[in-house]
Protein backbone atom coordinates (compact mmCIF):
# COMPACT_ATOMS: atom_id res chain seq x y z
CA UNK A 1 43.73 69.22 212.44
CA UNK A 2 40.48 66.94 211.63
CA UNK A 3 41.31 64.97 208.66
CA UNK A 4 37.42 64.82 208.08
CA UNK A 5 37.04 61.03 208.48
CA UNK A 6 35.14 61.71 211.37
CA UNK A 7 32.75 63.64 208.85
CA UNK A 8 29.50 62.58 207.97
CA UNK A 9 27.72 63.77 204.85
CA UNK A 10 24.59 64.63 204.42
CA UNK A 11 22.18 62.89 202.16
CA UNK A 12 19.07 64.34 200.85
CA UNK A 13 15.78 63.10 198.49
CA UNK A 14 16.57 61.44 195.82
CA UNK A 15 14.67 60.06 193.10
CA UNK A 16 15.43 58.85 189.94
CA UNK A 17 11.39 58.95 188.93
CA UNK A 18 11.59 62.19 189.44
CA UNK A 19 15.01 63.27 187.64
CA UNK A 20 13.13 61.14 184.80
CA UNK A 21 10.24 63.02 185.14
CA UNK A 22 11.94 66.21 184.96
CA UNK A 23 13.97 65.47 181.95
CA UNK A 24 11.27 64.71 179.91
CA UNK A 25 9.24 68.05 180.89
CA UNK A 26 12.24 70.35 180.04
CA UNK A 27 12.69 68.49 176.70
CA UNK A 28 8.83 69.01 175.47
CA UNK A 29 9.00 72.28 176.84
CA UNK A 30 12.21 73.27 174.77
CA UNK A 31 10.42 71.40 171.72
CA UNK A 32 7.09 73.28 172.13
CA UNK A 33 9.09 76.88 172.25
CA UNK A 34 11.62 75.81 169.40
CA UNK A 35 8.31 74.90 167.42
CA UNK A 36 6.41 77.91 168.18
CA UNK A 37 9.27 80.18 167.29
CA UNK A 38 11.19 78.62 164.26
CA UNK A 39 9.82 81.05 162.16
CA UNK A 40 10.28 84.43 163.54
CA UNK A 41 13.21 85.74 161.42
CA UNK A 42 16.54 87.10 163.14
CA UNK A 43 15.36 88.86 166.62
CA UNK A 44 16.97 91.54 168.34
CA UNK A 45 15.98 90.72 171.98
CA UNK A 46 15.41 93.52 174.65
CA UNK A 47 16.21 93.07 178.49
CA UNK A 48 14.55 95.11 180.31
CA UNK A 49 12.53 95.66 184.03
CA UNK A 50 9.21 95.06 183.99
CA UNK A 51 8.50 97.70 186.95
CA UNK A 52 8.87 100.61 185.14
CA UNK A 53 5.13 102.32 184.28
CA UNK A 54 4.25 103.84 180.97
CA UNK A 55 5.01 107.67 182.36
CA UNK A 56 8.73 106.96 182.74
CA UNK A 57 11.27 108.52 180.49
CA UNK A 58 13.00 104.81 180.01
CA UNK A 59 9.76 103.54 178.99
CA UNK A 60 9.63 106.11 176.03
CA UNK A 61 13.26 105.39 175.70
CA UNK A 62 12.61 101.92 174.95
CA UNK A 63 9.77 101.96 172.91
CA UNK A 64 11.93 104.06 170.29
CA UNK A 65 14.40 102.10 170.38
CA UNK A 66 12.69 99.30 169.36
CA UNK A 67 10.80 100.98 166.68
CA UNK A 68 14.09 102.05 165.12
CA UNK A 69 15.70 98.09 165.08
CA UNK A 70 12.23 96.98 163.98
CA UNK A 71 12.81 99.39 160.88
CA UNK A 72 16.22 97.75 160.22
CA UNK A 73 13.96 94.51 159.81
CA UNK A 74 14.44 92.72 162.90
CA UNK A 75 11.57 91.47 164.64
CA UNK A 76 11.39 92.38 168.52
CA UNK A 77 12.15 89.48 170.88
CA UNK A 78 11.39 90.41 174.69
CA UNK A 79 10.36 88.58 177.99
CA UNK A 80 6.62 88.99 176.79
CA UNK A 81 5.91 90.92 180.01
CA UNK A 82 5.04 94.34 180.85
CA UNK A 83 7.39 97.28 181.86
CA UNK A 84 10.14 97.44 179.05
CA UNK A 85 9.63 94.32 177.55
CA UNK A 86 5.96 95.85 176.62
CA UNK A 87 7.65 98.92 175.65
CA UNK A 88 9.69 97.12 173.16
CA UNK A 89 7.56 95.11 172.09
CA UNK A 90 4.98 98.23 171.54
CA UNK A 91 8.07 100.43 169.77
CA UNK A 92 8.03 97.03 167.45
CA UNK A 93 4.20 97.14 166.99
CA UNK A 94 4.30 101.34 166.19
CA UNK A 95 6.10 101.02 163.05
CA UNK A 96 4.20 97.56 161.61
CA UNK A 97 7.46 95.45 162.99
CA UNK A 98 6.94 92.25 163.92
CA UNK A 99 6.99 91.19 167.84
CA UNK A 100 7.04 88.36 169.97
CA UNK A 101 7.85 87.54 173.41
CA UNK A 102 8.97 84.18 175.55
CA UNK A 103 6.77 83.87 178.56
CA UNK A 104 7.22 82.58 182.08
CA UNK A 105 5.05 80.82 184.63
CA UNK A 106 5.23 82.19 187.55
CA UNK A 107 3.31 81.74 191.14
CA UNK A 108 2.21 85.35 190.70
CA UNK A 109 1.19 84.84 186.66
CA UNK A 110 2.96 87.13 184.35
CA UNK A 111 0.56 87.86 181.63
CA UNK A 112 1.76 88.13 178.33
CA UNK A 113 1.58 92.31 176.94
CA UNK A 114 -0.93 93.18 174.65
CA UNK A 115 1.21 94.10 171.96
CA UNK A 116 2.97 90.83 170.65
CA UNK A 117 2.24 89.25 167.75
CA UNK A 118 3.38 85.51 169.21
CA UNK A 119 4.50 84.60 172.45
CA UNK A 120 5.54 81.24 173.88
CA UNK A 121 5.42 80.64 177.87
CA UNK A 122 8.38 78.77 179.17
CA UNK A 123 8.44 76.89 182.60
CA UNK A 124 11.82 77.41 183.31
CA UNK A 125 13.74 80.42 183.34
CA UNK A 126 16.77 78.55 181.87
CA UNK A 127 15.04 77.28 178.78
CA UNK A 128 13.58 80.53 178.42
CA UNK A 129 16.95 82.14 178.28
CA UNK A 130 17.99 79.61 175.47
CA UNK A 131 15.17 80.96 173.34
CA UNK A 132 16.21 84.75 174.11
CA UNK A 133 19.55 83.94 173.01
CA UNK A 134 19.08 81.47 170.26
CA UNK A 135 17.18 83.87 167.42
CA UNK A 136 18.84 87.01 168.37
CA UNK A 137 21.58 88.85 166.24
CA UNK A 138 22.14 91.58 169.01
CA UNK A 139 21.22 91.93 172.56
CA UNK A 140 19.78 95.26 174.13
CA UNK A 141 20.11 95.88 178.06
CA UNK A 142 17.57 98.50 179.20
CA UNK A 143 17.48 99.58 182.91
CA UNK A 144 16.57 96.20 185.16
CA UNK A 145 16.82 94.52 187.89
CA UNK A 146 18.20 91.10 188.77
CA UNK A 147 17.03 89.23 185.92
CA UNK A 148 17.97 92.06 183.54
CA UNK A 149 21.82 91.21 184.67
CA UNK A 150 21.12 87.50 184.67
CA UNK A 151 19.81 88.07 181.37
CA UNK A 152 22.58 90.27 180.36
CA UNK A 153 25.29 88.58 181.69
CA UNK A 154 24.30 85.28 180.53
CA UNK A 155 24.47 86.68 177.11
CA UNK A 156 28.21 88.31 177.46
CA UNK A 157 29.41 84.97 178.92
CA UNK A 158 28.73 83.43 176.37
CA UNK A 159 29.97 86.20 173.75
CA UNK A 160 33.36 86.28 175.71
CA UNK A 161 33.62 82.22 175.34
CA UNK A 162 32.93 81.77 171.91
CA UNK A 163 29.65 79.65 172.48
CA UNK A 164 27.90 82.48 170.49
CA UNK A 165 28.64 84.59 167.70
CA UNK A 166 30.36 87.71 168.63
CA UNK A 167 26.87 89.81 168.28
CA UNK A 168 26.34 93.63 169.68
CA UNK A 169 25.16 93.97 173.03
CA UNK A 170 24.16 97.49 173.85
CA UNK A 171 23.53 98.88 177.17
CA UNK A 172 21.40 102.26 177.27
CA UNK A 173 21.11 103.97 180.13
CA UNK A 174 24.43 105.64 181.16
CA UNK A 175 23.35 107.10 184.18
CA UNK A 176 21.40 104.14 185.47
CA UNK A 177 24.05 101.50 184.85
CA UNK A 178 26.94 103.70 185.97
CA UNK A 179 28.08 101.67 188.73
CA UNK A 180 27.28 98.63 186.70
CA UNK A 181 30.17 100.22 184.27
CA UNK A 182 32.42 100.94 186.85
CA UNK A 183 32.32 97.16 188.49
CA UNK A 184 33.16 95.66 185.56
CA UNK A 185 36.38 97.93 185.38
CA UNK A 186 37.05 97.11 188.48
CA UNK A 187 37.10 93.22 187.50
CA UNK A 188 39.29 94.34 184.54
CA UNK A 189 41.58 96.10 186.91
CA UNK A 190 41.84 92.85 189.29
CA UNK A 191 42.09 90.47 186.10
CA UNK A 192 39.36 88.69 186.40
CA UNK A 193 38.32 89.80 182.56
CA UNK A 194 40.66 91.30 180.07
CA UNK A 195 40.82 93.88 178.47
CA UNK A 196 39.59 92.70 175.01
CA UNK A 197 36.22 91.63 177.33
CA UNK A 198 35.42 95.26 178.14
CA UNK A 199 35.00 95.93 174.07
CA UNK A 200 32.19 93.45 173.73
CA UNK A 201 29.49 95.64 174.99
CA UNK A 202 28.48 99.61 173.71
CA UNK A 203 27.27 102.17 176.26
CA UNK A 204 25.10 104.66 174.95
CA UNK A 205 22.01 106.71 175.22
CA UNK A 206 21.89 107.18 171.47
CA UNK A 207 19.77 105.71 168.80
CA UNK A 208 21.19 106.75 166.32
CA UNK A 209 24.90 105.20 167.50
CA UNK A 210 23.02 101.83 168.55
CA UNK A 211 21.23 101.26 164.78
CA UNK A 212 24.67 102.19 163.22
CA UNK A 213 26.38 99.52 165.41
CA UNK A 214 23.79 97.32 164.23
CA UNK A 215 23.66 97.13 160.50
CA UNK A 216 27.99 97.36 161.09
CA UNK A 217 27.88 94.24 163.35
CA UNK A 218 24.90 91.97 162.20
CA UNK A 219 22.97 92.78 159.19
CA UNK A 220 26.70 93.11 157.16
CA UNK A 221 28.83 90.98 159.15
CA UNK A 222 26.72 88.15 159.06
CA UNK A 223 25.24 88.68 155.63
CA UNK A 224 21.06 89.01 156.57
CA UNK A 225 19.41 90.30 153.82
CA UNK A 226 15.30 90.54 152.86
CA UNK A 227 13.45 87.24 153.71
CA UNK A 228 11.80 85.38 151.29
CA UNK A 229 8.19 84.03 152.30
CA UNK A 230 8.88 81.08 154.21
CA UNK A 231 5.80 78.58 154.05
CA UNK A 232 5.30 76.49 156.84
CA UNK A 233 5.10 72.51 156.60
CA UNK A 234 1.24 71.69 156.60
CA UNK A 235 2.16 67.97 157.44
CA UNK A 236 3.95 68.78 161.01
CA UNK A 237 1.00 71.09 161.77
CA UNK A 238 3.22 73.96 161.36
CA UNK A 239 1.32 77.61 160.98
CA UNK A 240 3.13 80.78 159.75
């Protein structure tokens, strides 16, 4: 058996300009979306495709749902894009809730819907992620693709390991994330979660049983409560 000194590594480009370069990019991007949305209240955010046309039934679904958490006085925190995301962002915008969404460039641009109130565009999808996650009280999973689950995922990683709160995530669409449901059992049954993991999420097609979960889990548990008027500093150019 080799005992891999006869290996030899590969090396690739390197450059420390351009490690530099990129540091300083991600930080003022991450400062230019933290500044843009510091004031937007608690957020629930809404992961969702952005495939799905305004004639299908989880496009309706969506846009209800969101009207019914932007009545509980959250504002509406989505990808920005169309599909779902403009869905919730429009359920938001039908009952005079507030809405915003968090951008990203893209080769093919992904314009921002035409029913936000604010919207930020982010050049990475990681930092975008952090400013899903950071504002949000509760995390909605609508039917989606890959970057739904990244999206969703991300967020019940870091549930399970304490890095966040232990907020509600809520997955609607029973039929459509049926296998979804059935994979993570399986993981339970091989023990690669426990059992505890499989009560962090609710599975439901119901409003009703979603807004009730809600108020339960983050308006009383963490004590939100009417906002006062928040003016902005003049001085660091701040707007409202």
């Amino acid at each position: 058996m080799a005992d891999g000194s006869d290996i030899q590594f590969l090396d690739g480009p390197q450059s420390r300009l351009k490690e530099l370069k990129f540091t300083f990019k991600t930080i003022i991007d991450l400062m230019q979306g933290l500044r843009a949305l510091h004031f937007i209240g608690p957020c629930i955010t809404v992961f969702g495709s952005a495939r799905f046309k305004e004639d299908h039934p989880y496009y309706e679904l969506t846009r209800k749902a969101a009207a019914a958490f932007a009545k509980l006085g959250f504002t509406i925190l989505t990808g920005g894009g169309p599909g779902l995301m403009e869905a919730a962002n429009r359920g938001a915008k039908d009952v005079g809730g507030r809405s915003v969404g968090c951008n990203i460039q893209l080769p093919v641009e992904q314009q921002p819907n035409a029913y936000l109130d604010k919207w930020v565009y982010m050049r990475h999808f990681f930092l975008r992620k952090v400013l899903l996650v950071k504002y949000s009280f509760a995390f909605v999973v609508m039917p989606g693709g890959y970057g739904t689950m990244d999206e969703y995922f991300e967020a019940l990683t870091l549930i399970q390991t304490h890095t966040i709160k232990d907020f509600p995530v809520i997955i609607f669409g029973k039929k459509y994330h049926q296998n979804l449901i059935n994979y993570i059992e399986t993981m339970k049954n091989n023990g690669t979660i426990s059992e505890n993991d499989t009560r962090l999420y609710l599975v439901t097609d119901d409003i009703d049983e979603a807004v009730q979960l809600i108020l339960t889990k983050s308006i009383k548990q963490y004590g939100l409560k009417p906002q006062n008027k928040v003016k902005p500093f003049r001085w660091l150019f701040e707007h409202d």
